[in-house]
N, C-alpha and C. Protein backbone atom coordinates (compact mmCIF):
# COMPACT_ATOMS: atom_id res chain seq x y z
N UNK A 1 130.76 101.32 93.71
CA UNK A 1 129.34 101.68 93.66
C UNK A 1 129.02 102.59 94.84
N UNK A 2 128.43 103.34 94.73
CA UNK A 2 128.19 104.50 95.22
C UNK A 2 126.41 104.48 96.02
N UNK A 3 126.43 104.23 97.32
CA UNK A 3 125.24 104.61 97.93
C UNK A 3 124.39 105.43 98.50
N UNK A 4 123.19 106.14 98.48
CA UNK A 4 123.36 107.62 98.89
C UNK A 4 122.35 106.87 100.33
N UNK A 5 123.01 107.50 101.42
CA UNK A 5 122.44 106.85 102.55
C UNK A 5 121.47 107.77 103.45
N UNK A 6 121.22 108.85 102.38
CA UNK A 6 119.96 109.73 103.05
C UNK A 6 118.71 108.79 102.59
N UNK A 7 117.92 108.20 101.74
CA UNK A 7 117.54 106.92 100.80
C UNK A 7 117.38 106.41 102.72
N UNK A 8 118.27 105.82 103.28
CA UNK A 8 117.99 104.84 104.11
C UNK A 8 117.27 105.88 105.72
N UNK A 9 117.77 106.79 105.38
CA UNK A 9 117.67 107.78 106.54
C UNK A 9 116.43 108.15 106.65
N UNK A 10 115.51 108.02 105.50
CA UNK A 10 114.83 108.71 105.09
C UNK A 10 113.18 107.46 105.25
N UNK A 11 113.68 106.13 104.97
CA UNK A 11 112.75 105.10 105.19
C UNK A 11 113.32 104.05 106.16
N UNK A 12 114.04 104.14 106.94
CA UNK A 12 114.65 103.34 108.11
C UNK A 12 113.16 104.05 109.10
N UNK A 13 112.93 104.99 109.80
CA UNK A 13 111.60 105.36 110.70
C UNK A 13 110.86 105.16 110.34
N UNK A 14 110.32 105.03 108.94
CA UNK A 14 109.21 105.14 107.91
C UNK A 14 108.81 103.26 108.55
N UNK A 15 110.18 102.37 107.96
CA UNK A 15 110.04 101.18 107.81
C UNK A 15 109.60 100.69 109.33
N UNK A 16 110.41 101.13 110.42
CA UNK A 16 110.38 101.02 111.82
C UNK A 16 109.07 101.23 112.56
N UNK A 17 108.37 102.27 111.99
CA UNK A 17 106.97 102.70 112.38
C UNK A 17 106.16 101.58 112.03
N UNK A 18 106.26 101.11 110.91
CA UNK A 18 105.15 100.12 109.67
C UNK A 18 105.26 98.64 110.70
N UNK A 19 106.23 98.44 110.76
CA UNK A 19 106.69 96.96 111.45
C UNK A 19 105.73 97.26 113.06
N UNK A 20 106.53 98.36 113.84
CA UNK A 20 105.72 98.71 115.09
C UNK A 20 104.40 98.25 115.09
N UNK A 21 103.78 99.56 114.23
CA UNK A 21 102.37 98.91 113.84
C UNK A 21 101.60 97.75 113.93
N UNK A 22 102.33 97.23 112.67
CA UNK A 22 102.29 96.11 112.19
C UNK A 22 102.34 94.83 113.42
N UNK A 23 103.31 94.76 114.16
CA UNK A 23 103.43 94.01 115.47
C UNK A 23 102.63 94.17 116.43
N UNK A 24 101.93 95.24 117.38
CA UNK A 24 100.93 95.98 117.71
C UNK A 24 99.75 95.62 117.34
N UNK A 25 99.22 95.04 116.02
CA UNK A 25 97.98 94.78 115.31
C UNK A 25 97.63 93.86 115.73
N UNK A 26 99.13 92.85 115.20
CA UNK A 26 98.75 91.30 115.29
C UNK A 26 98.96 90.95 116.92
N UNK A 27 99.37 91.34 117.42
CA UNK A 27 99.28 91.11 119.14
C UNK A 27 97.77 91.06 119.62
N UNK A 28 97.44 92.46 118.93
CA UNK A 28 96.03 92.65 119.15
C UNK A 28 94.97 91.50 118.65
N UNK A 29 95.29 91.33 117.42
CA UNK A 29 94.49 90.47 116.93
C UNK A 29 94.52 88.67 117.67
N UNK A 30 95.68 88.82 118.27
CA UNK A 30 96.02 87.36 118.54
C UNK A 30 95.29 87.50 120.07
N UNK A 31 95.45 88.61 120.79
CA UNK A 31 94.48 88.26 122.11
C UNK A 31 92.69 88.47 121.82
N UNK A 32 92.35 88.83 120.86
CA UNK A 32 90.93 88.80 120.45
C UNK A 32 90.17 87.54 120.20
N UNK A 33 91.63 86.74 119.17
CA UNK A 33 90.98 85.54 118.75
C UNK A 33 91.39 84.67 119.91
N UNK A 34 92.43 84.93 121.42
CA UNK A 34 92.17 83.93 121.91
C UNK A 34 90.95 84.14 122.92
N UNK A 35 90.27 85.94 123.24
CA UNK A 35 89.38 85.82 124.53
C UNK A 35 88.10 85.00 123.47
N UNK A 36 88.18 85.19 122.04
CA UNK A 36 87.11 85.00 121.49
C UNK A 36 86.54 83.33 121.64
N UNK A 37 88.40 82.44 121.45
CA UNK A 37 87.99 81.06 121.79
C UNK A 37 87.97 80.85 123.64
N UNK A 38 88.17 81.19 124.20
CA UNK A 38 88.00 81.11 125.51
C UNK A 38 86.24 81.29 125.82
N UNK A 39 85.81 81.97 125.17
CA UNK A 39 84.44 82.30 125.69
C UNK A 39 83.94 81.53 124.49
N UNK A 40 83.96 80.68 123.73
CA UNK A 40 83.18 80.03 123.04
C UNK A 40 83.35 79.14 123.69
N UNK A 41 84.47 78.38 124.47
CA UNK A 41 84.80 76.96 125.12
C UNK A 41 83.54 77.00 126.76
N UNK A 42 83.42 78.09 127.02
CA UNK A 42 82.88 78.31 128.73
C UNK A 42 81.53 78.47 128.06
């Protein structure tokens, strides 16, 4: 079986960017919701 590995060349940065992102967001989102419970507790 025969793979054409431009196919991977081609969405390996594509995929790498999305995840980045993607990781980046939820970081974000996870220090929002904790200053958000911090200042509801004070």
């Amino acid at each position: 079986m025969h793979f054409d590995f431009r196919v991977v060349a081609v969405l390996a940065p594509i995929a790498i960017a999305a995840g980045w992102a993607g990781f980046n967001i939820f970081r974000a989102a996870l220090g929002q919701i904790q200053n958000f419970m911090n200042s509801r507790d004070a």
